[in-house]
Protein backbone atom coordinates (compact mmCIF):
# COMPACT_ATOMS: atom_id res chain seq x y z
CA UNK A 1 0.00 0.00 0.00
CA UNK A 2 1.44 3.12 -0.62
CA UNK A 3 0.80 6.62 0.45
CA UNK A 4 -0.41 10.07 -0.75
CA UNK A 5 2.32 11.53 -3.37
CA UNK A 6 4.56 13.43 -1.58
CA UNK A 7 5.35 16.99 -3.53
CA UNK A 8 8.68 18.67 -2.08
CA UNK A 9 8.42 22.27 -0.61
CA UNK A 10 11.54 22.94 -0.73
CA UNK A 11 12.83 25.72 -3.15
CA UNK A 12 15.81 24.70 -5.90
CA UNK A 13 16.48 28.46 -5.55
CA UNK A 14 15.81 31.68 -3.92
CA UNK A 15 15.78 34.61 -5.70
CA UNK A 16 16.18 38.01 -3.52
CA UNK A 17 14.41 40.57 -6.03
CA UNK A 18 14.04 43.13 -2.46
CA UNK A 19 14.53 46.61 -3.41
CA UNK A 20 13.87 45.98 -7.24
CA UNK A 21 10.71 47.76 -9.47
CA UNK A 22 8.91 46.60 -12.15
CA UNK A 23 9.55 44.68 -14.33
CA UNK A 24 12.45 43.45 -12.69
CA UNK A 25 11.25 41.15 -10.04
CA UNK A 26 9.22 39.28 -12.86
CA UNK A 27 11.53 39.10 -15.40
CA UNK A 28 14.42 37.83 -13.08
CA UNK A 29 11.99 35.47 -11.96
CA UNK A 30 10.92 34.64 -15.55
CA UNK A 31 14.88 33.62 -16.23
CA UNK A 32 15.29 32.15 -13.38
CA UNK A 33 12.29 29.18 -13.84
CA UNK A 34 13.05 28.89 -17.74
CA UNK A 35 16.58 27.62 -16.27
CA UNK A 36 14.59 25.35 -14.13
CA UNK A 37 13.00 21.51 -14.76
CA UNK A 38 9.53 21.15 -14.36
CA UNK A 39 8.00 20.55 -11.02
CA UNK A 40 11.01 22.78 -9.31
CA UNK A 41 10.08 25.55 -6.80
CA UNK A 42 11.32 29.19 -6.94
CA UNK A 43 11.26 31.01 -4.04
CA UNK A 44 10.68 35.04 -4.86
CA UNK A 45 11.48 37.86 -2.30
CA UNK A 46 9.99 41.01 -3.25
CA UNK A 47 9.23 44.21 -1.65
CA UNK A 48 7.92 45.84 -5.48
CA UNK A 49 4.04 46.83 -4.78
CA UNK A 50 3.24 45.52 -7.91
CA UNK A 51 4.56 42.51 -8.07
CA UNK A 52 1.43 41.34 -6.05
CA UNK A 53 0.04 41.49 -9.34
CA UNK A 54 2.47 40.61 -11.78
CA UNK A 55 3.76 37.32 -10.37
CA UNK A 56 0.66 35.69 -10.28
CA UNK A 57 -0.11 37.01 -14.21
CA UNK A 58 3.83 36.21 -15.12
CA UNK A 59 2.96 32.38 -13.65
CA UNK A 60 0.01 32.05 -15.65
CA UNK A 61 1.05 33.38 -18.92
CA UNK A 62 4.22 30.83 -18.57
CA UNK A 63 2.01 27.87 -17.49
CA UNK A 64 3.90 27.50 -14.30
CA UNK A 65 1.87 27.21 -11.17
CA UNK A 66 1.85 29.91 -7.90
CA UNK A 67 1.67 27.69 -4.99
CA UNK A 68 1.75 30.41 -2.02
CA UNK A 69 2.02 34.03 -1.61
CA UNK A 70 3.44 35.31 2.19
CA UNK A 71 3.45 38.85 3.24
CA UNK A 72 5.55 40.22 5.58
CA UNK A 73 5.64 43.86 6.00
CA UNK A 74 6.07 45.33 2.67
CA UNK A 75 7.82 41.87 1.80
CA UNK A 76 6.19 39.28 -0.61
CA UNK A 77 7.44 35.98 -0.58
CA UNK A 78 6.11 33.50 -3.90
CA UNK A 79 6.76 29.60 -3.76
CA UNK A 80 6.14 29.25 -8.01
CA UNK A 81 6.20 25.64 -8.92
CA UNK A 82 7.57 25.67 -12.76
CA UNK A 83 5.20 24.06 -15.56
CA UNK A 84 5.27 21.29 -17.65
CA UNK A 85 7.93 21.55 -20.64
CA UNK A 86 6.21 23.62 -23.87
C-alpha cells in the first residue's frame, strides 16, 4: 500500500528581487524558472508593490503554477512551482 504523493516544498532556488521595481522582479523570476525543470520551486522575495500582481499574471502566462504568496511587511514571498515543458 502506498501513500499520498509526496510533492517537495523545498525551493531549488531563492531569488532576492528586495529593493527591485517593475519589471524586474518578474523578469528575473521569468529567467530564473526557464533555467529550471519542471516541477522545481522558486522562491521570490519582493518588496515591489506591484509585483502582487504581476507574479501571479507572469505564472500564468508561462504555465507554471503559484503555490503560495506570504506577506511580511512590505515583503512578498512567492513559492512558483515551474510548468510542464512547452
Amino acid at each position: 500500500m502506498s501513500g499520498p504523493a509526496f510533492r517537495e516544498s523545498t525551493p531549488r532556488l531563492t531569488l532576492d528581487c528586495e529593493g527591485l521595481l517593475c519589471p524586474l522582479p518578474v523578469y528575473k523570476a521569468g529567467l530564473a524558472l526557464s533555467r529550471m525543470s519542471p516541477g522545481d520551486l522558486l522562491e521570490l522575495v519582493s518588496t515591489d508593490p506591484g509585483s502582487l500582481a504581476d507574479v501571479p499574471a507572469m505564472a500564468r502566462q508561462r504555465g507554471d503554477h503559484l503555490r503560495s504568496v506570504v506577506t511580511e511587511g512590505d515583503r512578498h514571498v512567492f513559492l512558483l512551482e515551474k510548468g510542464p515543458a512547452r
